[in-house]
PDB file of N, CA and C in Angstrom:
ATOM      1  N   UNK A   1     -45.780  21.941  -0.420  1.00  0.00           N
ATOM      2  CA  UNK A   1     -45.584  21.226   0.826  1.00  0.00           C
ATOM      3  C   UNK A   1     -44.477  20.193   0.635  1.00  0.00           C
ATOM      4  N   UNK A   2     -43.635  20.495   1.689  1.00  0.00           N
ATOM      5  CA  UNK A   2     -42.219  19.289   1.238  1.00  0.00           C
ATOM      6  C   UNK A   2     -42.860  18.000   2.610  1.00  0.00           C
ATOM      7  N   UNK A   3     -42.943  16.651   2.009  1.00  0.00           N
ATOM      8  CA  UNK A   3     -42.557  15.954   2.505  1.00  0.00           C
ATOM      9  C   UNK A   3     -41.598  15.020   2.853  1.00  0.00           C
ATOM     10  N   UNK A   4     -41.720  14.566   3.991  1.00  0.00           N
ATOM     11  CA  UNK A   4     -40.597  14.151   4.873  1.00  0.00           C
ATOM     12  C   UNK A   4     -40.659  12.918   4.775  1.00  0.00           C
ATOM     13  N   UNK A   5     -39.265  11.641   4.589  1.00  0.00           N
ATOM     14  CA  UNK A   5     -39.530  10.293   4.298  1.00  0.00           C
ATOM     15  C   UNK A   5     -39.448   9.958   5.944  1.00  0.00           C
ATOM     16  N   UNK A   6     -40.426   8.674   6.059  1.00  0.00           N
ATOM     17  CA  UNK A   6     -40.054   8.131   7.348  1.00  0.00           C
ATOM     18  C   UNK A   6     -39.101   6.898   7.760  1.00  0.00           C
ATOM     19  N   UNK A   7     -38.326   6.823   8.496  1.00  0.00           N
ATOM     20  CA  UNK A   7     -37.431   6.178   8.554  1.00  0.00           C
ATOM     21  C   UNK A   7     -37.766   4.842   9.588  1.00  0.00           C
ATOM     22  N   UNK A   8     -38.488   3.865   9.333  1.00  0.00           N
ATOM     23  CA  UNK A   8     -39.123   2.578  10.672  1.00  0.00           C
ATOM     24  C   UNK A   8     -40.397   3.390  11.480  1.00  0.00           C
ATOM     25  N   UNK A   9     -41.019   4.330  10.630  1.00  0.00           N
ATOM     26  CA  UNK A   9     -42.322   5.057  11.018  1.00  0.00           C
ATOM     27  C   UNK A   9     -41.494   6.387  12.189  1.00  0.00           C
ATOM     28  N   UNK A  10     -40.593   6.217  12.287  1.00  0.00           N
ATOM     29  CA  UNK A  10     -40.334   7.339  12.844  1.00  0.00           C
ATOM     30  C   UNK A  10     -40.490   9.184  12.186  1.00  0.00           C
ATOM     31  N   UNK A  11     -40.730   9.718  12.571  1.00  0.00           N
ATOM     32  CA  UNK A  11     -40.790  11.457  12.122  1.00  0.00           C
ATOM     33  C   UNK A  11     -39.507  11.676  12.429  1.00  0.00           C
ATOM     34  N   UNK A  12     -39.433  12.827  11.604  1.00  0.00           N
ATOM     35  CA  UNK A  12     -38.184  13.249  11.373  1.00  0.00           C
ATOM     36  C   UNK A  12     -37.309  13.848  12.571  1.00  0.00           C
ATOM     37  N   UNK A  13     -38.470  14.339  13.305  1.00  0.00           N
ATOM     38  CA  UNK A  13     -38.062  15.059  15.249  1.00  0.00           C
ATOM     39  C   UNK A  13     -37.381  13.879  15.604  1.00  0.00           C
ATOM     40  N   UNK A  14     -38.134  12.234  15.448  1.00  0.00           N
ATOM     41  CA  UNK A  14     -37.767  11.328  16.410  1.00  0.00           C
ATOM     42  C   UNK A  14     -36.177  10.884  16.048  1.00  0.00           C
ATOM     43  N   UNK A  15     -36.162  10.562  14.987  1.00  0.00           N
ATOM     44  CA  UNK A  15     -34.623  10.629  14.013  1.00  0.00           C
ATOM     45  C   UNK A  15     -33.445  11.570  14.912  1.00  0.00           C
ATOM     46  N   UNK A  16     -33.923  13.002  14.281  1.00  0.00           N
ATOM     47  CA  UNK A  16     -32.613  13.790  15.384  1.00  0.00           C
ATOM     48  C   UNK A  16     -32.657  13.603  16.849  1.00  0.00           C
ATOM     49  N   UNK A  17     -33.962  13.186  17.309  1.00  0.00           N
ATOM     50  CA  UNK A  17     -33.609  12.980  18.906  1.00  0.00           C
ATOM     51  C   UNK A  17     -33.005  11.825  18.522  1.00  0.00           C
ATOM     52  N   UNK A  18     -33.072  11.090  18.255  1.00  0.00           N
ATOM     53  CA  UNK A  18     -31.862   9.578  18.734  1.00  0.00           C
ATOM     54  C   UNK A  18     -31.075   9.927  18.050  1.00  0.00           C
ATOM     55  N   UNK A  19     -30.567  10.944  17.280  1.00  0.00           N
ATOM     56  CA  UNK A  19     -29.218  10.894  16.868  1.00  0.00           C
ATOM     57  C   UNK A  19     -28.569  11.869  18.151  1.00  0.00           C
ATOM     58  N   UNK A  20     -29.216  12.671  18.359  1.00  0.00           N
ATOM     59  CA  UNK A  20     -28.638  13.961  19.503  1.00  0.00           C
ATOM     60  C   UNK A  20     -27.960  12.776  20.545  1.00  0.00           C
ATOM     61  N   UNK A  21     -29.008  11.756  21.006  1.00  0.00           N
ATOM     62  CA  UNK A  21     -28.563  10.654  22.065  1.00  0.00           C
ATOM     63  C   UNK A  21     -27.216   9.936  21.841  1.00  0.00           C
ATOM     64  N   UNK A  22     -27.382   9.456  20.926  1.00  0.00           N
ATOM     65  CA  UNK A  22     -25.882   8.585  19.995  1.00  0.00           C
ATOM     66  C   UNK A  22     -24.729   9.738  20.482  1.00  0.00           C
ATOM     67  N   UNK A  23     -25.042  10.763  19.916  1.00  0.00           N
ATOM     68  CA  UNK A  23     -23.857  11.837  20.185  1.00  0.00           C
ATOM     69  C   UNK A  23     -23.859  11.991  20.999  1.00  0.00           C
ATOM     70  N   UNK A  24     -24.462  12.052  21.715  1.00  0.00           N
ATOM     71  CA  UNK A  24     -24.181  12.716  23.494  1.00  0.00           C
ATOM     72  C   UNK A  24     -23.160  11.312  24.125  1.00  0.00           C
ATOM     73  N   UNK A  25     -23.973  10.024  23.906  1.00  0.00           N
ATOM     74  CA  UNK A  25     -23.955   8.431  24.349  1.00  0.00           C
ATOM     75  C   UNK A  25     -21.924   8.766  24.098  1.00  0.00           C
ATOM     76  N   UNK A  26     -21.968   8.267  22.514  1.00  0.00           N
ATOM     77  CA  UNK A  26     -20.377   7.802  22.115  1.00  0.00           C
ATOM     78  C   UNK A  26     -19.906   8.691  21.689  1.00  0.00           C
ATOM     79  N   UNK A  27     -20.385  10.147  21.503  1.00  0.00           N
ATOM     80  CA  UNK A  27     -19.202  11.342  21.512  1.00  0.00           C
ATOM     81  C   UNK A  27     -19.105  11.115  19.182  1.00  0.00           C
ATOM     82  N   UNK A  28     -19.120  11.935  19.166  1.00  0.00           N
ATOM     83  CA  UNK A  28     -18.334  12.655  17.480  1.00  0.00           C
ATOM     84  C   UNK A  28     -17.954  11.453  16.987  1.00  0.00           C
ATOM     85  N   UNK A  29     -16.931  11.607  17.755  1.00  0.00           N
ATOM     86  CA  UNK A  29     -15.341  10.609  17.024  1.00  0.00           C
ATOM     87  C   UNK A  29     -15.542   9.045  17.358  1.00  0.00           C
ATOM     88  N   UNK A  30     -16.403   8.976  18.068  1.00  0.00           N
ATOM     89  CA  UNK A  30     -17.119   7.346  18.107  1.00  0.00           C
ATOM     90  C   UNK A  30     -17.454   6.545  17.009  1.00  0.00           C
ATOM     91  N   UNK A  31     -18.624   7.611  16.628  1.00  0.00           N
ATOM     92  CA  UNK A  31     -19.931   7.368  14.995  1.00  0.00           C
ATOM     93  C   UNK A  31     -19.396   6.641  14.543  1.00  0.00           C
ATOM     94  N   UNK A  32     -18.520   6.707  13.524  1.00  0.00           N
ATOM     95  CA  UNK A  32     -17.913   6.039  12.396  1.00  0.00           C
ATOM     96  C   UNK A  32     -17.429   4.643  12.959  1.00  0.00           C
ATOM     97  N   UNK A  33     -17.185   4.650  14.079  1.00  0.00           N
ATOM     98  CA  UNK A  33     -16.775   3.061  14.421  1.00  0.00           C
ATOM     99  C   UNK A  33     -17.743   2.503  14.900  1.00  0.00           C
ATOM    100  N   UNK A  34     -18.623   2.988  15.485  1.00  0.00           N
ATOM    101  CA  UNK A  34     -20.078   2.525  15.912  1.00  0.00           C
ATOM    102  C   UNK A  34     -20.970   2.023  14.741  1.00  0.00           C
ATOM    103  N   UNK A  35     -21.180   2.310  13.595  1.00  0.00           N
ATOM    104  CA  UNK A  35     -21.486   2.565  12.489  1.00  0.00           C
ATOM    105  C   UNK A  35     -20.657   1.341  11.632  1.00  0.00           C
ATOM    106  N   UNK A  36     -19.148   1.606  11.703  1.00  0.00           N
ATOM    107  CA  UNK A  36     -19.002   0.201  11.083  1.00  0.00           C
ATOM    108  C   UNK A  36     -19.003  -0.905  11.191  1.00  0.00           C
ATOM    109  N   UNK A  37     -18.686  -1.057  13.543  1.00  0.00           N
ATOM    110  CA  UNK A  37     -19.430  -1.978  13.956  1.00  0.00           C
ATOM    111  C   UNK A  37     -20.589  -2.896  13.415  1.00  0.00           C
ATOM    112  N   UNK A  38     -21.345  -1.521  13.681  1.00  0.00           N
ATOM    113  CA  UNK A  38     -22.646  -2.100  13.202  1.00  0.00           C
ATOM    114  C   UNK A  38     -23.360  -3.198  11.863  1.00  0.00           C
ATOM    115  N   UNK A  39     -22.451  -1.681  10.939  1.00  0.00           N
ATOM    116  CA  UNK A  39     -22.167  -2.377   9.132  1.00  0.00           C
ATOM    117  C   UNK A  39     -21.933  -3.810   9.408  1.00  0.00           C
ATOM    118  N   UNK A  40     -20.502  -4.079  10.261  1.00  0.00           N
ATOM    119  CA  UNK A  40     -20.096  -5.803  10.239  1.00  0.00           C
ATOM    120  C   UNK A  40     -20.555  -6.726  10.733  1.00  0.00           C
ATOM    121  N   UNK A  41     -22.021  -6.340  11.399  1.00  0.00           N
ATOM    122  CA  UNK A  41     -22.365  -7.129  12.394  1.00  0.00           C
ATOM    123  C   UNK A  41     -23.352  -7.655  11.416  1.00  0.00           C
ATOM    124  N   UNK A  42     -23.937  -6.632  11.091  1.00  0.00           N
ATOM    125  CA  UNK A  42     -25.218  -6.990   9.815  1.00  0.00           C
ATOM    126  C   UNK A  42     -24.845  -7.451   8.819  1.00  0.00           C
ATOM    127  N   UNK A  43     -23.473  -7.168   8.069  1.00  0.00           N
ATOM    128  CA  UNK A  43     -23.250  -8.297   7.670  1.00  0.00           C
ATOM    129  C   UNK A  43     -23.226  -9.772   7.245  1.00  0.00           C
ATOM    130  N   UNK A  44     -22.528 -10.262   8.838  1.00  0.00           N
ATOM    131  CA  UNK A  44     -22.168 -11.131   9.185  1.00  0.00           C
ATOM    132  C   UNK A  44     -23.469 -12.032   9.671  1.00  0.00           C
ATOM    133  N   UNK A  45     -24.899 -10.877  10.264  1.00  0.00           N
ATOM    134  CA  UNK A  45     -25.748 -11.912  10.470  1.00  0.00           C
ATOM    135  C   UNK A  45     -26.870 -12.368   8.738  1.00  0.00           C
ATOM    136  N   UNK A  46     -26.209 -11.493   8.082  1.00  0.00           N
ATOM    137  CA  UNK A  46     -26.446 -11.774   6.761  1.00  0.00           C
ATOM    138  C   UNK A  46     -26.206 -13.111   6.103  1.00  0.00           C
ATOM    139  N   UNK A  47     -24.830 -12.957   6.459  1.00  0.00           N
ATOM    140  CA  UNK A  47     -24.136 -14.281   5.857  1.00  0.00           C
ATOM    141  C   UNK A  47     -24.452 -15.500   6.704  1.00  0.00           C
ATOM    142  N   UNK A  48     -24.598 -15.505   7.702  1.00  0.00           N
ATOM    143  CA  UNK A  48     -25.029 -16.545   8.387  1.00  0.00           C
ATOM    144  C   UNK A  48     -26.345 -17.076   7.992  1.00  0.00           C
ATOM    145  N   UNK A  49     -26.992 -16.307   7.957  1.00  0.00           N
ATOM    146  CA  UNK A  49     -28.790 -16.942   7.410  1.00  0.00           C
ATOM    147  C   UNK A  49     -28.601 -17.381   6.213  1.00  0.00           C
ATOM    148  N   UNK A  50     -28.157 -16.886   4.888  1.00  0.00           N
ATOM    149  CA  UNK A  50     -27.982 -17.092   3.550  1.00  0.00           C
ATOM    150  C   UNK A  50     -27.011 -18.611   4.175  1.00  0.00           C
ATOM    151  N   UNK A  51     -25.805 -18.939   4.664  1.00  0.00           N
ATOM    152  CA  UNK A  51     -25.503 -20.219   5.083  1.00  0.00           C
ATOM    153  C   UNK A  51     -26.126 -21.287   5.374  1.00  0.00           C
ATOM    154  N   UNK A  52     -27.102 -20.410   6.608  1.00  0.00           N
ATOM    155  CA  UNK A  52     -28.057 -21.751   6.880  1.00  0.00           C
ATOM    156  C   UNK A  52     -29.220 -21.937   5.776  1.00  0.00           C
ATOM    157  N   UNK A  53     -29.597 -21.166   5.135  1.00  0.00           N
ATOM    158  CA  UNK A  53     -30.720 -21.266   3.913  1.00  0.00           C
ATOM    159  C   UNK A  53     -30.229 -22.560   2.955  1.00  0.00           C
ATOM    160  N   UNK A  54     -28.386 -22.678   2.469  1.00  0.00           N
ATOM    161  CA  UNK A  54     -28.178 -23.027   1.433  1.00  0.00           C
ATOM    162  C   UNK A  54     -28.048 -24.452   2.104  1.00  0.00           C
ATOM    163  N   UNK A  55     -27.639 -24.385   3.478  1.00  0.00           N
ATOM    164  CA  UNK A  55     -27.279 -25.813   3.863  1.00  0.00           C
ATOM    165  C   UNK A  55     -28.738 -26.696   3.970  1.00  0.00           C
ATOM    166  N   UNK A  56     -29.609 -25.635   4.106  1.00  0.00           N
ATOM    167  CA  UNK A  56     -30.951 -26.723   4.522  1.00  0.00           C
ATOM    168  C   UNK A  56     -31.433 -26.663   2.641  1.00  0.00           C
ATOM    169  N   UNK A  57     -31.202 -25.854   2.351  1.00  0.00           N
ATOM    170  CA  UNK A  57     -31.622 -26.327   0.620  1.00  0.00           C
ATOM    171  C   UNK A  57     -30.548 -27.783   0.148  1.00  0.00           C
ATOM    172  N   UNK A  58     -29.866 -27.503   1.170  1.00  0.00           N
ATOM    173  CA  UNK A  58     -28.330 -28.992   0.105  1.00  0.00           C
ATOM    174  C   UNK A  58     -29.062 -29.929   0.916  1.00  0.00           C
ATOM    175  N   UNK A  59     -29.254 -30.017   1.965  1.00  0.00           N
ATOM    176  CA  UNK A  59     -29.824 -31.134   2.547  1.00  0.00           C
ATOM    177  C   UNK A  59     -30.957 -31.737   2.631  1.00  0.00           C
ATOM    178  N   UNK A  60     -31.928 -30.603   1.993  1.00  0.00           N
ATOM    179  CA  UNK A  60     -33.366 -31.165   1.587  1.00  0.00           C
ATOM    180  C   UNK A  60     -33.342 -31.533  -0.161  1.00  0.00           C
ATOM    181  N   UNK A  61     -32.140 -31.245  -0.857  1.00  0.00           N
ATOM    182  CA  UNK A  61     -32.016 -31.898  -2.032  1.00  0.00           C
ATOM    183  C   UNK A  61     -31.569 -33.381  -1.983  1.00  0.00           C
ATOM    184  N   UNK A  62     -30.356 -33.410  -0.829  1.00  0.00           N
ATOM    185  CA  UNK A  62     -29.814 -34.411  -0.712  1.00  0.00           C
ATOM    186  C   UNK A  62     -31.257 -35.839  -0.357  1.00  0.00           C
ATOM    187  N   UNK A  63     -32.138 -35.796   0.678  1.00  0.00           N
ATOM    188  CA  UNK A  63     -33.153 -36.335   1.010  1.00  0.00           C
ATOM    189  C   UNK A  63     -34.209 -36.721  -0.119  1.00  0.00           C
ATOM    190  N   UNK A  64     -33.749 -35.731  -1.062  1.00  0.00           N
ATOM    191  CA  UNK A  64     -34.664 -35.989  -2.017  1.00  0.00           C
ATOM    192  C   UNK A  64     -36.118 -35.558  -1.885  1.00  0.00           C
ATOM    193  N   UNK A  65     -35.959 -33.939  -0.888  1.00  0.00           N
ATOM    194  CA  UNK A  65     -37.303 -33.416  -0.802  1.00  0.00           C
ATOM    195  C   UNK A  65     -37.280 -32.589  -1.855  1.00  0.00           C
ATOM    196  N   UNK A  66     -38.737 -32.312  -2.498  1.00  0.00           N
ATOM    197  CA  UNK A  66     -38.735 -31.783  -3.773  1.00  0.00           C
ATOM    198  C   UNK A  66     -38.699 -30.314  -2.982  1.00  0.00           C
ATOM    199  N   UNK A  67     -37.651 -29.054  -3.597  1.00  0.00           N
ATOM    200  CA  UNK A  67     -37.358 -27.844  -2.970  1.00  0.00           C
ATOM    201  C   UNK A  67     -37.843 -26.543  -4.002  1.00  0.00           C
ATOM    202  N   UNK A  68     -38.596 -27.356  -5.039  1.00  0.00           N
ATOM    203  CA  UNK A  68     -39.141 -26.451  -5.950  1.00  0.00           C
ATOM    204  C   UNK A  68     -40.585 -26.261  -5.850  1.00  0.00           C
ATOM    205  N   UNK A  69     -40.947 -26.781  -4.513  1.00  0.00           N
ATOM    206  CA  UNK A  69     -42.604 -26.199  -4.256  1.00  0.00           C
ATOM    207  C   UNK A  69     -42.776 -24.928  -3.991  1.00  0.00           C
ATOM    208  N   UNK A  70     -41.276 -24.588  -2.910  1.00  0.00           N
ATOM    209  CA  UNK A  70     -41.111 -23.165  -2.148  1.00  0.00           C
ATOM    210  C   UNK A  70     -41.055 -22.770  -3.569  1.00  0.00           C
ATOM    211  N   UNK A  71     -40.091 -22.551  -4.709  1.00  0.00           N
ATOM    212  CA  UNK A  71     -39.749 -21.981  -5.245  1.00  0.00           C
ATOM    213  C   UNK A  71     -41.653 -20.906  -6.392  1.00  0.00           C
ATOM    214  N   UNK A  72     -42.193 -22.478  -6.445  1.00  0.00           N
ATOM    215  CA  UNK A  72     -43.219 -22.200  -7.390  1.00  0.00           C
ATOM    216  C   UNK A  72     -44.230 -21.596  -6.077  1.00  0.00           C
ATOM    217  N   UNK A  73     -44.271 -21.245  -4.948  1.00  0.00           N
ATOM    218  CA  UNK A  73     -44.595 -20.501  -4.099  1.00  0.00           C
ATOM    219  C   UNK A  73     -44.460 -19.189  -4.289  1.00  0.00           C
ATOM    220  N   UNK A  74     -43.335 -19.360  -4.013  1.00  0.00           N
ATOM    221  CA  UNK A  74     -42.868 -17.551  -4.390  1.00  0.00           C
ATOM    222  C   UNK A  74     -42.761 -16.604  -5.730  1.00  0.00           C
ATOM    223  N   UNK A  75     -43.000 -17.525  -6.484  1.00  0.00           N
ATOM    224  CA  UNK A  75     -43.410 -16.872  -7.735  1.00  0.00           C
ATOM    225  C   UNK A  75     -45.319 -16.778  -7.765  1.00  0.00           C
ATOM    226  N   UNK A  76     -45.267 -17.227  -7.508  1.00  0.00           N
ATOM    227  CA  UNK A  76     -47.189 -17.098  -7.399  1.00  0.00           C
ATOM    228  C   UNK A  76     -47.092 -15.851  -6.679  1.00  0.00           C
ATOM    229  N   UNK A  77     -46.300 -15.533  -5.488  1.00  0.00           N
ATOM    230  CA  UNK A  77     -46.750 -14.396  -4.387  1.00  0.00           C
ATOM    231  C   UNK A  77     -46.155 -13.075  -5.497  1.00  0.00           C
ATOM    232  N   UNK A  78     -45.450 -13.138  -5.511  1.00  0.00           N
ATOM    233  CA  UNK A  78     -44.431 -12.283  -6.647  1.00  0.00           C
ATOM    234  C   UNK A  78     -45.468 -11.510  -7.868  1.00  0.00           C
ATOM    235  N   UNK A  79     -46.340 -12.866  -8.218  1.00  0.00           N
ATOM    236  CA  UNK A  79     -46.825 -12.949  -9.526  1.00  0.00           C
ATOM    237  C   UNK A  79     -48.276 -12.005  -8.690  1.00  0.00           C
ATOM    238  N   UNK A  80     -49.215 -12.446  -7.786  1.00  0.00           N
ATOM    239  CA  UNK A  80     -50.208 -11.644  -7.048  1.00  0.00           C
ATOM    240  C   UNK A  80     -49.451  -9.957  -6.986  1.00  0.00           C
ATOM    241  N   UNK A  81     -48.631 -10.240  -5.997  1.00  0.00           N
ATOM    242  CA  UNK A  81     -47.876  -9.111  -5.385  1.00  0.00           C
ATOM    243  C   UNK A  81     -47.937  -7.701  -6.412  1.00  0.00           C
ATOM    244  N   UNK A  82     -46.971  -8.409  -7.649  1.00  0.00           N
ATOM    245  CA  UNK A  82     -46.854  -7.012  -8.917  1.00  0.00           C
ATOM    246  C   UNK A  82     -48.830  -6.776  -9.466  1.00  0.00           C
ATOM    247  N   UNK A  83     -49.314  -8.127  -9.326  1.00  0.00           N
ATOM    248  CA  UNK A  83     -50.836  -7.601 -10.179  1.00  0.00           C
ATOM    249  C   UNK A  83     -51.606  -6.442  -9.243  1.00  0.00           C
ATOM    250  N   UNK A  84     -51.251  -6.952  -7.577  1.00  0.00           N
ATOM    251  CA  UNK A  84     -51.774  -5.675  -6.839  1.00  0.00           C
ATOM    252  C   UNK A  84     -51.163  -4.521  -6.813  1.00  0.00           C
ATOM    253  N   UNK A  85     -49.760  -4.322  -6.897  1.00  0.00           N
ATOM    254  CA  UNK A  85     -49.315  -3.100  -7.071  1.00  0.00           C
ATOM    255  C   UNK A  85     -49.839  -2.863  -8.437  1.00  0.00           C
ATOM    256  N   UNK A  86     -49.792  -2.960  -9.874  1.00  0.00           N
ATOM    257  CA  UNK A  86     -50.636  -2.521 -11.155  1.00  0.00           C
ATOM    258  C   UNK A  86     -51.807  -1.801 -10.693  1.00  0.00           C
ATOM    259  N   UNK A  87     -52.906  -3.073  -9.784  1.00  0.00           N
ATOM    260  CA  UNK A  87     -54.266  -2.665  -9.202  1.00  0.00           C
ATOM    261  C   UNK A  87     -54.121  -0.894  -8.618  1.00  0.00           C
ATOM    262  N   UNK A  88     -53.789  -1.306  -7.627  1.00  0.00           N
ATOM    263  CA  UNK A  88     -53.199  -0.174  -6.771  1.00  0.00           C
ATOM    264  C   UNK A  88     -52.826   1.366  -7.170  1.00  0.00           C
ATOM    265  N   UNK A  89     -51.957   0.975  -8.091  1.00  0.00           N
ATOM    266  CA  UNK A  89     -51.588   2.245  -8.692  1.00  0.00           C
ATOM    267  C   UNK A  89     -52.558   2.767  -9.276  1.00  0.00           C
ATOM    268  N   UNK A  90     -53.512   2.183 -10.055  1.00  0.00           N
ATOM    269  CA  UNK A  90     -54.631   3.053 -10.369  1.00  0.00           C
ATOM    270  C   UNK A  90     -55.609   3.741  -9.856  1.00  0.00           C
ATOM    271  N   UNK A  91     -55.687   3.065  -8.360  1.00  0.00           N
ATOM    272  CA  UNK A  91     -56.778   3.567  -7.379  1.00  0.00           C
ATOM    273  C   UNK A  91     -55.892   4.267  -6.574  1.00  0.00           C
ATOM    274  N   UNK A  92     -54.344   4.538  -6.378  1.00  0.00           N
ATOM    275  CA  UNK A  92     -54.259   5.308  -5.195  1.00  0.00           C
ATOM    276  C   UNK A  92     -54.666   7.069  -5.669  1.00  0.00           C
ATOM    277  N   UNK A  93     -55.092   7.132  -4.190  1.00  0.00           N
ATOM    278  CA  UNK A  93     -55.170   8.915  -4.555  1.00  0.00           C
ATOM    279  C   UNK A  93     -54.357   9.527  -4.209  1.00  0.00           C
ATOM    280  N   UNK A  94     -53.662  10.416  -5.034  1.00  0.00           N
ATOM    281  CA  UNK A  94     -52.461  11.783  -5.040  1.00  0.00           C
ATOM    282  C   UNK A  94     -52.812  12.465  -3.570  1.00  0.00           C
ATOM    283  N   UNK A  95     -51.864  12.119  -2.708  1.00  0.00           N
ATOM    284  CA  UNK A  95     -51.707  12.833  -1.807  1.00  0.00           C
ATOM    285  C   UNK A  95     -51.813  14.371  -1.684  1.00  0.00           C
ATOM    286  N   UNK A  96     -51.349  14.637  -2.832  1.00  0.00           N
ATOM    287  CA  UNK A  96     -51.083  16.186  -2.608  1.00  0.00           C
ATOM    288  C   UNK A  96     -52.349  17.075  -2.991  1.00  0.00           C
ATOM    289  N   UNK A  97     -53.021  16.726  -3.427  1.00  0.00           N
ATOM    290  CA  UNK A  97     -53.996  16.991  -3.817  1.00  0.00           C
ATOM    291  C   UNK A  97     -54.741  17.826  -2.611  1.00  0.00           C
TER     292      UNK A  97
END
């Protein structure tokens, strides 16, 4: 049995229908600029968040708020996170089975 990856829970039918749409929508010779559009947009709203992240980290250093609570936060979740995947892996059951 071959399985199929899902792409945002979509099936694989739902995938080619919105791609059939795209093509029909902006035509062939569109894609690739639609697409890199896209690429630059995500990007760019990339870089913008990572901006505002570093400016509110410079400015909650500057204040003299301690910014290593988040930090020892996210290593605790990190640190849970991998012990449940370990957990996990031992109890999941083989699909294929």
């Amino acid at each position: 049995m071959i399985e199929l990856a899902t792409f945002l829970f979509l099936g694989f039918q739902e995938v080619v229908f919105i791609l059939v749409i795209v093509v029909m929508v902006f035509g062939a010779d569109k894609i690739p600029e639609v697409a890199r559009g896209l690429g630059k947009g995500m990007r760019m709203l990339r870089d913008a968040t990572s901006d505002i992240k570093s400016e509110i980290t410079k400015s909650a250093e500057k204040q003299g708020i301690d910014t290593s609570v988040t930090k020892d936060i996210t290593d605790k979740i990190k640190k849970v996170k991998d012990e449940l995947e370990d957990f996990t892996g031992s109890v999941r059951r083989n699909p294929k089975l």
